[in-house]
Protein backbone atom coordinates (compact mmCIF):
# COMPACT_ATOMS: atom_id res chain seq x y z
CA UNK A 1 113.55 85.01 80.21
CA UNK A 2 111.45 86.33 82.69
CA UNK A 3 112.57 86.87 86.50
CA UNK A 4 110.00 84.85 88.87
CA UNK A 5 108.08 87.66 91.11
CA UNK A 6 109.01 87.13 94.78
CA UNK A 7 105.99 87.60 97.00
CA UNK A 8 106.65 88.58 100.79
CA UNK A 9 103.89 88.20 103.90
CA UNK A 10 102.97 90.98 105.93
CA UNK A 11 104.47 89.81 108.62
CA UNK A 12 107.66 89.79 106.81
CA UNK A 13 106.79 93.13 105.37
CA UNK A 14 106.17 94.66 109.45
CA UNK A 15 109.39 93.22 110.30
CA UNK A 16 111.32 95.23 107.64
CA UNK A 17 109.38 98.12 108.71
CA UNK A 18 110.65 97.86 112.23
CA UNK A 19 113.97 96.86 111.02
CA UNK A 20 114.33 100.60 109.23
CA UNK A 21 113.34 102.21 112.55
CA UNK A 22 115.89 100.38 114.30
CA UNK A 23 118.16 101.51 111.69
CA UNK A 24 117.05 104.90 112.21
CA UNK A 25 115.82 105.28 108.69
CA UNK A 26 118.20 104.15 106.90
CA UNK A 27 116.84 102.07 104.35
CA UNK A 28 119.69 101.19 101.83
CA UNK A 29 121.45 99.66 105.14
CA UNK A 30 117.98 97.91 106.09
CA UNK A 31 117.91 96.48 102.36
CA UNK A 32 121.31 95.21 102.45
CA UNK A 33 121.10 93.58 105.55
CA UNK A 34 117.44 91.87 104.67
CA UNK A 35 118.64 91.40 100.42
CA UNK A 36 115.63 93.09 99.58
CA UNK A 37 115.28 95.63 96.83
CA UNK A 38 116.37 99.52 98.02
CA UNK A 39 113.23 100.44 95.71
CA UNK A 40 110.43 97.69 96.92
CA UNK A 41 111.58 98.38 100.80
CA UNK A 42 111.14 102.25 100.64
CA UNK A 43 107.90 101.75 98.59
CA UNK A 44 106.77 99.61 101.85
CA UNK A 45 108.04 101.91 103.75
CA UNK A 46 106.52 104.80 102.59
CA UNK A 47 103.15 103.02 102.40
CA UNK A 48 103.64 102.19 106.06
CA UNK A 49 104.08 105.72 106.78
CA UNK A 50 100.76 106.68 104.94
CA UNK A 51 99.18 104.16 106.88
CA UNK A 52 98.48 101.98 103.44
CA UNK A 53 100.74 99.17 104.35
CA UNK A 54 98.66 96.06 105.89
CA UNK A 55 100.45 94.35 108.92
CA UNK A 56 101.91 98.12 110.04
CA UNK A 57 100.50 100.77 112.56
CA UNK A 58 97.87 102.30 111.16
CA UNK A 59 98.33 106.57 112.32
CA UNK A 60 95.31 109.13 111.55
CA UNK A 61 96.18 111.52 108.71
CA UNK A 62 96.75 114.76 111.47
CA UNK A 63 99.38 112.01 112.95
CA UNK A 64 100.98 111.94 109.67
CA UNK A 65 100.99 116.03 108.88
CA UNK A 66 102.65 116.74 111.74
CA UNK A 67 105.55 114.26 111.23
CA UNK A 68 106.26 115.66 108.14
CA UNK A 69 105.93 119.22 109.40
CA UNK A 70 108.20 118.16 112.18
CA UNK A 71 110.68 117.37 109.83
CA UNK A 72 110.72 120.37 107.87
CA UNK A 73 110.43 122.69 110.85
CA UNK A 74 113.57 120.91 112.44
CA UNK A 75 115.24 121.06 108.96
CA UNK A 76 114.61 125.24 108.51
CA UNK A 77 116.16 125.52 112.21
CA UNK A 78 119.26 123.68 111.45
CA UNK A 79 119.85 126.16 108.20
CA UNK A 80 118.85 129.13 110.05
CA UNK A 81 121.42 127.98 112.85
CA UNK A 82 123.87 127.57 110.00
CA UNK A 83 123.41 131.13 108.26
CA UNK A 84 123.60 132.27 111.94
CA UNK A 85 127.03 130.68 112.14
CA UNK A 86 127.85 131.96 108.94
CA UNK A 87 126.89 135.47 109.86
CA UNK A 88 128.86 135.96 112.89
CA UNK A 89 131.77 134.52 111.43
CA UNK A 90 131.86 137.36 108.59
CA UNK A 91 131.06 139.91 110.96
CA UNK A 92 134.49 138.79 112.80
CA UNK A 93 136.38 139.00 110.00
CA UNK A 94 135.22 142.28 108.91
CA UNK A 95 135.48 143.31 111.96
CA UNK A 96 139.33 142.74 111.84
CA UNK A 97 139.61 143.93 108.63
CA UNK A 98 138.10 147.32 109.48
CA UNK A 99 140.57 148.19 112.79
């Protein structure tokens, strides 16, 4: 038995889109809440963000570089914040350890 291939507008599609940005990402919540597949709404998702997806906001290829260097610049300073954390809390406890 084969399972019947559901087919979804791109209207429909949009809406999802929107739906994971209200959800601030989060697309396992956004697929529960719509009962669509985790996999087939991040694969619209992603095409969305590549600019592929019909229906969605198309953005320029600069547009999308500089999201995703965004993200890993804001990513490097939380872990340097965290090793800076880390750092000061050793240097108390040597500190201590040393008088």
């Amino acid at each position: 038995m084969s399972k019947k291939q559901k087919f979804y507008t791109a209207e429909f599609k949009a809406k999802a889109i929107k739906a994971i940005e209200e959800n601030k990402g989060n697309v396992s919540e956004t697929s529960r809440q719509l009962g669509i597949s985790m996999q087939t709404l991040s694969n619209w998702y992603n095409k969305a963000k590549s600019g592929t997806l019909v229906g969605t906001q198309q953005y320029s290829a600069d547009l999308v570089a500089l999201i995703e260097e965004n993200k890993k610049l804001k990513q490097q300073l939380k872990n340097a914040g965290m090793g800076k954390e880390f750092l000061k809390k050793a240097a108390a406890y040597f500190a201590k350890e040393n008088q």
